[in-house]
Every structure is written in C-alpha cells, then in structure tokens.
Protein backbone atom coordinates (compact mmCIF):
# COMPACT_ATOMS: atom_id res chain seq x y z
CA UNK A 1 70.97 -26.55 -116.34
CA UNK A 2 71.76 -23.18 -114.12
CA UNK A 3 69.63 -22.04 -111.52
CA UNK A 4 70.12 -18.87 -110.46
CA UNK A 5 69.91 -18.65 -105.95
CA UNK A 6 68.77 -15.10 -105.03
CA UNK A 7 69.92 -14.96 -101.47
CA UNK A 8 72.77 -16.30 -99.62
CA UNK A 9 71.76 -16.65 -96.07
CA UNK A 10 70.69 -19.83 -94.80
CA UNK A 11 67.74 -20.52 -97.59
CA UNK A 12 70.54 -20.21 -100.17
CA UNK A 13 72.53 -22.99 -98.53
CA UNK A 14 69.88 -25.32 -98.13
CA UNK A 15 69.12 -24.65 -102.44
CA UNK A 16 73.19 -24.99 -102.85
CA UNK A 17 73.28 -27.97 -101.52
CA UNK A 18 70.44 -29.77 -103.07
CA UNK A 19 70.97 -28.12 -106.41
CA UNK A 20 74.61 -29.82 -106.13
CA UNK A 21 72.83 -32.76 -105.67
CA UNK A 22 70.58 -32.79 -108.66
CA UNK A 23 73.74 -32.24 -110.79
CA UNK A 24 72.66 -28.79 -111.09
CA UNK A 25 75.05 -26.17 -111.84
CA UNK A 26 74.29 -22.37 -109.50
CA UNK A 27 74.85 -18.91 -109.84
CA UNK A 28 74.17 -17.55 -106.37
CA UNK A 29 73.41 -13.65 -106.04
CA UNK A 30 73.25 -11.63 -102.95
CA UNK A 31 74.08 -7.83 -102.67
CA UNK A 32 76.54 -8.33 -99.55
CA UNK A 33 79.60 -10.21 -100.36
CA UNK A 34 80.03 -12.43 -97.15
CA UNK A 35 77.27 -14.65 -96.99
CA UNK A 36 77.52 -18.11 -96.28
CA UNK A 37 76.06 -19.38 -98.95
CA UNK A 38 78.88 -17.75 -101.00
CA UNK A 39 81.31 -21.23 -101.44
CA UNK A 40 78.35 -23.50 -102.20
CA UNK A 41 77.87 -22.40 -105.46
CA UNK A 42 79.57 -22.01 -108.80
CA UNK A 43 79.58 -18.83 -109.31
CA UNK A 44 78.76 -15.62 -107.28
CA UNK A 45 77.60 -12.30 -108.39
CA UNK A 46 77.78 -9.50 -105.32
CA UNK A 47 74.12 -7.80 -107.09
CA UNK A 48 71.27 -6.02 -105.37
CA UNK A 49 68.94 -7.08 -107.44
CA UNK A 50 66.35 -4.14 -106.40
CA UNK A 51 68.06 -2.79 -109.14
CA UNK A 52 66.26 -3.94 -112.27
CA UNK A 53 68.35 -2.64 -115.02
CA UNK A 54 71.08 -4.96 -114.01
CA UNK A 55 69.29 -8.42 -113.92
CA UNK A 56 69.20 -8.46 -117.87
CA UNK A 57 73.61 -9.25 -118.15
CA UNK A 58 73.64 -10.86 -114.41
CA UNK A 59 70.75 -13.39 -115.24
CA UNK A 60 70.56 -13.94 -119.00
CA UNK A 61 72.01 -17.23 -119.49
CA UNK A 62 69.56 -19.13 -116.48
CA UNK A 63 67.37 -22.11 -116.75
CA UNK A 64 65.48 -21.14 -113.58
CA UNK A 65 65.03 -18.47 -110.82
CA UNK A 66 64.38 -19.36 -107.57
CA UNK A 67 64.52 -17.26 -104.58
CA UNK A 68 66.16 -17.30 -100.97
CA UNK A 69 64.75 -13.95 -99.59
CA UNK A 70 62.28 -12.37 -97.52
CA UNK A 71 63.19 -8.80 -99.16
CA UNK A 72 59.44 -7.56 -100.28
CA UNK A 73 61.11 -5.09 -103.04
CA UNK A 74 63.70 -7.46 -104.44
CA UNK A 75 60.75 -10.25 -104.91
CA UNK A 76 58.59 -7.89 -106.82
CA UNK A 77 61.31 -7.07 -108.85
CA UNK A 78 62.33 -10.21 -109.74
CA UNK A 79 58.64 -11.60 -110.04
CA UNK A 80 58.20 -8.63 -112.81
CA UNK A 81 61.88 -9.54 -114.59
CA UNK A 82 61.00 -12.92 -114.70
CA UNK A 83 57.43 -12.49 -116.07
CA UNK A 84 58.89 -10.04 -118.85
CA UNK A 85 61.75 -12.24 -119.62
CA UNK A 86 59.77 -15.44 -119.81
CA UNK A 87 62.37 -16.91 -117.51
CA UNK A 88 60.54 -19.48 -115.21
CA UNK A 89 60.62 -17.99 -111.24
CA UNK A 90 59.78 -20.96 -108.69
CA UNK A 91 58.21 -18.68 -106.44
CA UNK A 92 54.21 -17.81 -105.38
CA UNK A 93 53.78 -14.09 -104.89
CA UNK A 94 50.37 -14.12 -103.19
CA UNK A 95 50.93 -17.47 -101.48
CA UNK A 96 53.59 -16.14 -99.92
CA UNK A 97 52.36 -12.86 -98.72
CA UNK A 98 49.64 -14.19 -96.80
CA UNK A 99 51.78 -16.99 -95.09
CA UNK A 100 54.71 -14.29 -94.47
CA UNK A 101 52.04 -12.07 -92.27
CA UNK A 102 51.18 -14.19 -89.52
CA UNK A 103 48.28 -11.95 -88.82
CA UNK A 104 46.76 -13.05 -92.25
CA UNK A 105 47.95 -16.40 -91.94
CA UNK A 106 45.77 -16.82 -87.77
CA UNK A 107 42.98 -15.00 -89.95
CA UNK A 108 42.97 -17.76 -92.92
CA UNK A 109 43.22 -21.03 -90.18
CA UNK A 110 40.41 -19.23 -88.21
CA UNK A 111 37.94 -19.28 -91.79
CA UNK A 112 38.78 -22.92 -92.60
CA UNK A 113 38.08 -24.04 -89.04
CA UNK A 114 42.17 -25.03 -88.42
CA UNK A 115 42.85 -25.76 -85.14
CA UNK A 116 45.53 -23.10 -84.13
CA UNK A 117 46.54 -21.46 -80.63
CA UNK A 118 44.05 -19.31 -79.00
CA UNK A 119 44.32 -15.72 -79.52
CA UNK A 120 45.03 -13.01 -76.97
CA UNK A 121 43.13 -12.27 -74.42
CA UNK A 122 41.28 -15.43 -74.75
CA UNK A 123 44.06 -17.34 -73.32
CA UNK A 124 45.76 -15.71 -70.66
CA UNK A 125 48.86 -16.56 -69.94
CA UNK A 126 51.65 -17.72 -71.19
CA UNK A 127 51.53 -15.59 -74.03
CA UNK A 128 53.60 -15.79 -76.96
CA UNK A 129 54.43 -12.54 -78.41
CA UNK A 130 55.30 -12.73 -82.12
CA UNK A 131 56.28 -10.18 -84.48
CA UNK A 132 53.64 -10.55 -87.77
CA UNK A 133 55.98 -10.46 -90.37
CA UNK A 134 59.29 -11.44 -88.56
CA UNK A 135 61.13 -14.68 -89.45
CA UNK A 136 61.66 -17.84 -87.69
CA UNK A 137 62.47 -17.17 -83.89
CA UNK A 138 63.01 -13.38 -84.97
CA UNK A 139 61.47 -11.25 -81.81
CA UNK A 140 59.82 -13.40 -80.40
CA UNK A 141 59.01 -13.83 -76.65
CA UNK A 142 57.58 -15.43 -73.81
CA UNK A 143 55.35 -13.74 -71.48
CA UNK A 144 55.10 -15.98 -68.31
CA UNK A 145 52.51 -13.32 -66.39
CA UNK A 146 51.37 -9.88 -66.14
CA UNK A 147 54.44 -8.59 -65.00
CA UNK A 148 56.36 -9.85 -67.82
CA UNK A 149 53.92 -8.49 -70.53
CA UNK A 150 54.60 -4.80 -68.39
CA UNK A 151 58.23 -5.01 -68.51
CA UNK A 152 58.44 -6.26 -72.83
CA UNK A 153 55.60 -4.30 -74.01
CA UNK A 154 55.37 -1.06 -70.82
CA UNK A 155 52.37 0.43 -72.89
CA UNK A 156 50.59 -1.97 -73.33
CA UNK A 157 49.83 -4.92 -76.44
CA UNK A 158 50.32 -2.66 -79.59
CA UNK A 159 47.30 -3.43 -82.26
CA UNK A 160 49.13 -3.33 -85.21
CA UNK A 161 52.55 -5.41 -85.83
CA UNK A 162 52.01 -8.53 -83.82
CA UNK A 163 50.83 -11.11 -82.95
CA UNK A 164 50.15 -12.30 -79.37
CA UNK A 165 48.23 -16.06 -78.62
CA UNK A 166 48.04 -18.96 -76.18
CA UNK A 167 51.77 -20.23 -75.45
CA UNK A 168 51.44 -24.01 -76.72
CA UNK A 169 53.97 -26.75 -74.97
CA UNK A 170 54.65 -30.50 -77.16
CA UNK A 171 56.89 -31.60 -79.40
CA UNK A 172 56.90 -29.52 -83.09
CA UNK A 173 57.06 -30.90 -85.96
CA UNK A 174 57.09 -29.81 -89.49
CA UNK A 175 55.94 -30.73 -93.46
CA UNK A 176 56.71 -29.77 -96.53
CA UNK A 177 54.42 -29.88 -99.72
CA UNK A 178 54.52 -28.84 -103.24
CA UNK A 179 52.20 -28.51 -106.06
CA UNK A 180 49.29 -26.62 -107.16
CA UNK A 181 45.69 -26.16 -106.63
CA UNK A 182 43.58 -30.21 -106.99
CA UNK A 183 47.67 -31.84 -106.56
CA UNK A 184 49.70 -31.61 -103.56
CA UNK A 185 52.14 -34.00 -102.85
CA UNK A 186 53.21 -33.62 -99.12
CA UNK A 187 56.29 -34.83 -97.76
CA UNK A 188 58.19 -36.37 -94.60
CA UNK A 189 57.14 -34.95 -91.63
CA UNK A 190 59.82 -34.04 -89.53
CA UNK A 191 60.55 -33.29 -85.68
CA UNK A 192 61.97 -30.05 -84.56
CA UNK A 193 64.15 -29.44 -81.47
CA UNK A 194 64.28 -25.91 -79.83
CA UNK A 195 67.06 -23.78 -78.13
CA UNK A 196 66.33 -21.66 -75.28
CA UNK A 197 65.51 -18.91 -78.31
CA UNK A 198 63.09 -20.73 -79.45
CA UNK A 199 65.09 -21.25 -82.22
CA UNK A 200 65.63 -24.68 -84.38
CA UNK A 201 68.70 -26.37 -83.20
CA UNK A 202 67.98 -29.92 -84.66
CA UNK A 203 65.86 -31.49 -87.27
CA UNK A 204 65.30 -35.70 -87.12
CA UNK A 205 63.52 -37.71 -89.08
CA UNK A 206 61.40 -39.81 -89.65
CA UNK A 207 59.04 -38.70 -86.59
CA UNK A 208 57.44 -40.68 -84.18
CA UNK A 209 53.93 -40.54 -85.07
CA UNK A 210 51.36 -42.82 -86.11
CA UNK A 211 50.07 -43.09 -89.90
CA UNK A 212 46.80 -41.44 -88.55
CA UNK A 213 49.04 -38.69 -86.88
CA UNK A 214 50.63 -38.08 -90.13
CA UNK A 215 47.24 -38.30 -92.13
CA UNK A 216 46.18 -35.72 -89.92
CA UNK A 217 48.92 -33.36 -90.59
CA UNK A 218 49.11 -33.87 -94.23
CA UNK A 219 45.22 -33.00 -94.12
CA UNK A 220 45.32 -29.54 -92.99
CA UNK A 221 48.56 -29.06 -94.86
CA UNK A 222 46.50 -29.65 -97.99
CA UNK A 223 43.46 -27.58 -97.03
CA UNK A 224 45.64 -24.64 -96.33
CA UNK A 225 47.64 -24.90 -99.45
CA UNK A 226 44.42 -25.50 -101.22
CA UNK A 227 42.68 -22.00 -99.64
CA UNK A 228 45.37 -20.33 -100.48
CA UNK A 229 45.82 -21.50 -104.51
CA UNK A 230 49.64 -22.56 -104.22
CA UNK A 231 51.78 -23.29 -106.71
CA UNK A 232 54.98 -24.16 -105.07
CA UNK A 233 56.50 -25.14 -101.73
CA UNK A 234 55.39 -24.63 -98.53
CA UNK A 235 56.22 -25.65 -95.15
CA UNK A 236 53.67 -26.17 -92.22
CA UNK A 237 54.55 -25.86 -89.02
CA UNK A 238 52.44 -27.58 -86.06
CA UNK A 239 52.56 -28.64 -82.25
CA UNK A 240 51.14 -31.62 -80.74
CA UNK A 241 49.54 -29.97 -77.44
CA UNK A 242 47.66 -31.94 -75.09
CA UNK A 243 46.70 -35.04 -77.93
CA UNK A 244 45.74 -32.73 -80.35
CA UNK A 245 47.66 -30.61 -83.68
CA UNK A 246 47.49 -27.18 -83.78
CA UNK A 247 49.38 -24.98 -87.02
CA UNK A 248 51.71 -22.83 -85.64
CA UNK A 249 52.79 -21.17 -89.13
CA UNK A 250 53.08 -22.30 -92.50
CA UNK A 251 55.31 -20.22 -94.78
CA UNK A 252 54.94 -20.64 -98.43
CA UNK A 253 58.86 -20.17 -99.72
CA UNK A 254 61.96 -22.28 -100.08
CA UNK A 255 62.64 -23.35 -96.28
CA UNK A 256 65.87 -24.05 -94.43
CA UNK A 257 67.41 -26.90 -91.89
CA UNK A 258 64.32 -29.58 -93.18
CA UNK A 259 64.90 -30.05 -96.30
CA UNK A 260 68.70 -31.71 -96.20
CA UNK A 261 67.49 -33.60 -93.32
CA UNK A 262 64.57 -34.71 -95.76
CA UNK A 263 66.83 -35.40 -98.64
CA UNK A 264 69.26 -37.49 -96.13
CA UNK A 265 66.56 -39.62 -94.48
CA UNK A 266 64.54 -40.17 -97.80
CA UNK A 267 66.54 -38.81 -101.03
CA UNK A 268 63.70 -36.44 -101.69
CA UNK A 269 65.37 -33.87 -103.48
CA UNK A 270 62.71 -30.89 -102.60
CA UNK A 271 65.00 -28.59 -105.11
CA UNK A 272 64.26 -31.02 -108.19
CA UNK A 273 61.22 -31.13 -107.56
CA UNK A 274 60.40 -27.42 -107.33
CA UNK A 275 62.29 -27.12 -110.39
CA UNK A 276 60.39 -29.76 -112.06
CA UNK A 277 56.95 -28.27 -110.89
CA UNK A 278 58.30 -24.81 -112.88
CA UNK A 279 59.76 -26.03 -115.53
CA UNK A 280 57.04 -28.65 -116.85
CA UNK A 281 54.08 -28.54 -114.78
CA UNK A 282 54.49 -31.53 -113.54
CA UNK A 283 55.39 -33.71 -109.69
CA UNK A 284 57.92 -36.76 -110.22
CA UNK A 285 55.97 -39.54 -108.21
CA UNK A 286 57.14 -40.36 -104.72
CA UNK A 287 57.95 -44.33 -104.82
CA UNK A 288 55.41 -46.24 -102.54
CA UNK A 289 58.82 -48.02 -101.44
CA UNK A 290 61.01 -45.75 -101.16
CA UNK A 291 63.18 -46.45 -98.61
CA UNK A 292 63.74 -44.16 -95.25
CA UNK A 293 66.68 -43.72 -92.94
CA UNK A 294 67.51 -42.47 -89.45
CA UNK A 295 68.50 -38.60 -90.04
CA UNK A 296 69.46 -35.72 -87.78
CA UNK A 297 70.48 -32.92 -88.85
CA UNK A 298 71.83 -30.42 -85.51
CA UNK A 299 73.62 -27.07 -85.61
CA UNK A 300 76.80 -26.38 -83.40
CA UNK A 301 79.11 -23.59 -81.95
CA UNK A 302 82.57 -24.81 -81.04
CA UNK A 303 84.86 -22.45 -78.80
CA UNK A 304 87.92 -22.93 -77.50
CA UNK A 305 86.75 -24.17 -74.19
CA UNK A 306 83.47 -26.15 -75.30
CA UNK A 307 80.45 -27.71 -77.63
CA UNK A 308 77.46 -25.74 -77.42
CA UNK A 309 73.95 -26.53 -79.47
CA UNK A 310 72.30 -23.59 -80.04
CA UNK A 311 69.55 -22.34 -83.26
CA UNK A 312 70.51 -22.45 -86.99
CA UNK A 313 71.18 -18.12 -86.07
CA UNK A 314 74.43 -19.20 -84.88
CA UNK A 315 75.32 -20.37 -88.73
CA UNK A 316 73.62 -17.22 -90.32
CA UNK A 317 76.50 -15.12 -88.99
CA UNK A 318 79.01 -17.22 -89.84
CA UNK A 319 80.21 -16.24 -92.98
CA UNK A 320 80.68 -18.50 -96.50
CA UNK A 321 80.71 -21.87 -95.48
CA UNK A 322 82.31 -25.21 -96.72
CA UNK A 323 80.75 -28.38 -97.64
CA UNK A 324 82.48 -31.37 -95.86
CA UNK A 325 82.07 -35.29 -96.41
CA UNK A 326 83.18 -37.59 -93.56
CA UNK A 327 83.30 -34.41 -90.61
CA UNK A 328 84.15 -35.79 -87.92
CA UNK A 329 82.28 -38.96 -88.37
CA UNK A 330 79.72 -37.15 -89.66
CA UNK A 331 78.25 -37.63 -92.63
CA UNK A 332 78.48 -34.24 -94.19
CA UNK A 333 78.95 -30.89 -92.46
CA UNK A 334 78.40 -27.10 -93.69
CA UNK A 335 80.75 -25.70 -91.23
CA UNK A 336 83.21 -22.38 -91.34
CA UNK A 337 85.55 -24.86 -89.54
CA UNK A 338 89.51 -24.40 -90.12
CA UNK A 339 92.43 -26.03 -88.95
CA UNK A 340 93.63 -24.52 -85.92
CA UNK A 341 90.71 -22.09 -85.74
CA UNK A 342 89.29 -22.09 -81.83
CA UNK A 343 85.61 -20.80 -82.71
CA UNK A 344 83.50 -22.22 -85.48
CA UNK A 345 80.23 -23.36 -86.51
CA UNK A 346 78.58 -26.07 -88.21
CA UNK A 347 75.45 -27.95 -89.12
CA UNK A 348 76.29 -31.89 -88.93
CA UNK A 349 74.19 -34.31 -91.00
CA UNK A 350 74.54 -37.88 -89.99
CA UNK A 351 72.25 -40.73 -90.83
CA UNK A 352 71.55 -44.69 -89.60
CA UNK A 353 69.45 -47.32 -89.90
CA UNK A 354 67.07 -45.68 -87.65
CA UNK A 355 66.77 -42.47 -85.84
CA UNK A 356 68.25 -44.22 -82.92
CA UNK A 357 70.85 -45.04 -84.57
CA UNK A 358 71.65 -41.65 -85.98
CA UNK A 359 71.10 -40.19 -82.94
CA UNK A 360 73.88 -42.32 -81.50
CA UNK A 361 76.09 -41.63 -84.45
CA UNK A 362 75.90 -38.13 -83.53
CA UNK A 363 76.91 -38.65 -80.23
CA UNK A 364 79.84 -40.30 -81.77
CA UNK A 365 80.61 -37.62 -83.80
CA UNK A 366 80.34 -34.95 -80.62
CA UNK A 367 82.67 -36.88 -78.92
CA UNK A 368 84.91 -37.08 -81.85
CA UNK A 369 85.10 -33.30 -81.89
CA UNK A 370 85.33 -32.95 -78.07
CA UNK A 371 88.31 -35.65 -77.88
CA UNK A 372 90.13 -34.71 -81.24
CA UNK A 373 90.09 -30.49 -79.67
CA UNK A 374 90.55 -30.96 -76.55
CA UNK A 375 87.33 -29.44 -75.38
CA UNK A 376 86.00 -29.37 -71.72
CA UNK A 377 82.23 -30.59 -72.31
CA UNK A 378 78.98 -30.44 -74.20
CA UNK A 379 76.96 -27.97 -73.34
CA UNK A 380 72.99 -28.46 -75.26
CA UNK A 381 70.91 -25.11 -74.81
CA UNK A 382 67.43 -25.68 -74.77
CA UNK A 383 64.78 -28.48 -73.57
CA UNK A 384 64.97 -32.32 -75.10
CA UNK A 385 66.98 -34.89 -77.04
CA UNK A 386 66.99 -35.15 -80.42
CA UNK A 387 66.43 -38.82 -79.97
C-alpha cells in the first residue's frame, strides 16, 4: 500500500514514521525541497500541489492521501482531486475549518456549554493573546498587565484576527480521537510540557489522572467531535486549572509530537487507523488489555557548548532528518545529528516500565550525550519536569 504525505514539516514526520511502522510504503510531497520530513520516506516529489494539473502523473499510483498542511488553497485542491479521482483523502474539510479558527472553535465550546477560558474583558489579566488561525505556539503572547497589552498591541485589542481570553495556569494535557458521527474511539491522554514559548518541548505518557479525570476528558472530546460531524482525527487540547478542565483548542487534522509518544507507550498506530477509517469505514478495536508503557518523548538543541530543551520549532528548521534506533540510549531519535557536527537537533523517544522509569532513562540518555560531547551542562527552558 502507498500513501501519499502532503507536507513535510513536522506533521509529515510524525505520518513517516508511523506509516513505516504499519509496513506502509510513502511518497512524501512538499513544494520546498529541504524539509525534514524529506529522508523519512520512500520517495520524494519537490510538487506544489496548488497546481492541479500536475497531481494526475505525481499521485496516480496511491492507495491513500493524507495531508500534513495548514495551506487553505493546497487542501481545497487536493480535497477536489481526490473527490474527482475517487482516490480516498483522510482528511475533514469542514471539521477542520472550524477547529483551525480559534474564533469559531471559543464560539462552538460556548453553544455546547464547554468549559473553556474566559473571554476578554471578562477576565482581566493575564491575558493570552492568540492569533485565530495561527498554529501551535505561533504569535502568541502573554499580557501580564495593562502596560504590557500597550506596548504588544499600542492601538488597542484589534476585533478581527485574534483571539484574546483569561491566561489559564495547570498542567496540559492532550487526546486524540478518531471516527465519525455516533463512533468515536478516543485515545491515550497525554501530558504536555511547555518552553518559555509556550511551545511543546515534551510529551509523556500515560498521564497522571484518575479514570474519572480521563472520563471527563474523553466526554467533551466526544461532544465536540460529535457537534462538529467528524470523520477523522482530532486532537483536544485542555488544562487542568484550579480542579477543573477547560479546552484550550482542539484541531481536527493529523497532529505532531503525540502521536509517536502514543504509539511508543501503547502501540496505537494513529496512522493505521486513520487509514483504516478511509479506506473501509471501519475502527480496529482497542484491546481492553492492551498493555501501556512509560513514554517520553522530548525535543533537544545541542551546541557546541551545551544541551538545551526548547519547543518542537527548534526541529521544524532543521532540515531532512534521520531516523535512529539505539541514540544515545535512546530508544529512537529523529535528529539532523552528524558525526563531528557541533549544533544539531533531535526529538528522543525513550520508554520504561513506567513513566518514572522513562523519565530516568532519559536522564540517562542526556547524560550520555553530555559525557560522550563533551558538553558543559543541561540547560531545560521552560517551567516543570517531564516526570
């Protein structure tokens, strides 16, 4: 089977990877040459695929089309290819423009009653400021007070374009789930770990939350993908803020950084399944025993002088990265690393018997790299463990 990966940036190596896995074979297309996606797969075409007349010869021989882009024209493109062709596209149009517009999405959770942060000026401050239709950590900021609302925004909170609400603080944590309208299966719910960007450095799994915490969270995961009429994957994002859950975002595409850390902690392929969902209709059952390990999955910026954990942006500029077994200690890395090379990135996977365990693993394996270079210290950028 081929799957064709539209998109090469860090939602194209998350697909790679678990595509390998499912014994998949990929044909990954991107319109800049340099991605890091680019070594992941079998094949590479350098394609914008905005340009219809050339998907006929680039995609002809594929199984499936799934897509690792945010670009609004290339989707519609391919959604209309796809349709014409009768090639299967594992991808929700509509879905996904409502949860890419986080104006739309605070507008949806507001109608179903979802507990959420309190808009602006309801909440005073903090204030997070956050473009609408930005990804991930893209633009956004904190606004302590007054003074710092003056000096980001000197004319005042624009009305169109963002979104500004009560700044929540708690541990995040995230879930995937994927199906369609009366049969959602939701996933592990993992913990996320912010830099000082407020941007993902670490995934780890499974979370430490009771089975009526996780209830909870699978709840309004399902009544949002229900409202909404999925078919597909989406991820929910929420915060656990004075006792209670509030949805931060959900985003109804492929996602990066949980799913390996899913697939390493409970060999839920999140790839297969999507494929599955497209290509028959149907969800392969979750096993009531199926067995889960200790899994962190953290993100890395080596220099000549130091260690530094910073955000998954630090990989997205990397350039086309390598798959490694055995980095380090590690179990697996995706890493531009090189013999000899002083500056590199990676994402390290490692796994245990428990999260304490794997959090200790990955100590190890920090060590390993500060020992084996030569490095002066470990420098982690942003609140928390990933204990």
């Amino acid at each position: 089977m081929l799957a064709a990966i539209v998109g090469g940036r860090l939602q194209g190596v998350e697909l790679a990877c678990l595509a390998h896995n499912a014994g998949w074979r990929t044909l990954l297309v991107d319109r800049k040459n340099h991605v890091p996606a680019r070594r992941l797969c079998d094949r590479f075409l350098q394609l914008d695929v905005r340009q219809a007349s050339a998907l006929d010869d680039a995609l002809k021989a594929v199984d499936l089309v799934i897509p690792a882009l945010e670009d609004q024209a290339a989707l519609d493109g391919l959604v209309g290819w796809c349709r014409d062709r009768r090639v299967p596209f594992a991808f929700d149009p509509k879905a996904y423009a409502l949860s890419s517009s986080k104006i739309e999405s605070d507008r949806l959770f507001a109608s179903l009653g979802i507990p959420s942060p309190e808009p602006w000026p309801r909440c005073g401050f903090p204030v997070v400021a956050k473009p609408s239709r930005a990804s991930g950590s893209d633009g956004v900021a904190i606004l302590n007070d007054q003074s710092d609302a003056d000096a980001r925004f000197p004319n005042g909170f624009p009305c169109d374009g963002w979104v500004f609400q009560q700044y929540l603080q708690g541990p995040s944590f995230s879930l995937e789930l994927i199906g369609s309208p009366g049969n959602f299966l939701p996933l592990q719910v993992t913990q996320l770990f912010m830099d000082t960007r407020y941007d993902c450095k670490a995934v780890a799994a499974p979370c430490r939350l009771t089975a009526g915490q996780i209830l909870e969270i699978e709840t309004l995961s399902v009544k949002i993908a229900e409202a909404i009429r999925l078919t597909g994957l989406m991820d929910v994002e929420v915060i656990l803020h004075e006792g209670r859950f509030k949805v931060l975002e959900i985003d109804a595409r492929f996602p990066s950084q949980t799913p390996l850390c899913v697939h390493a902690s409970t060999a839920c392929n999140m790839f297969e399944m999507l494929a599955e969902l497209f290509l028959s209709g149907k969800l392969p059952p979750l096993g009531a025993s199926m067995s889960v390990r200790g899994a962190i999955l953290q993100h890395i910026r080596v220099t000549s002088r130091e260690i530094v954990v910073e955000g998954e942006h630090v990989m997205a500029g990397a350039g086309p990265l390598d798959r490694v077994s055995g980095f380090f200690g590690a179990d697996e890395a995706i890493t531009s690393y090189r013999e000899g090379s002083p500056d590199w990135v990676a994402t390290l996977i490692v796994t245990g018997d428990t999260r304490q365990d794997a959090a200790e693993k990955r100590n190890r394996v920090l060590a390993s790299i500060q020992r084996r270079l030569d490095l002066e210290k470990i420098v982690d950028r942003g609140p928390g463990d990933t204990v």
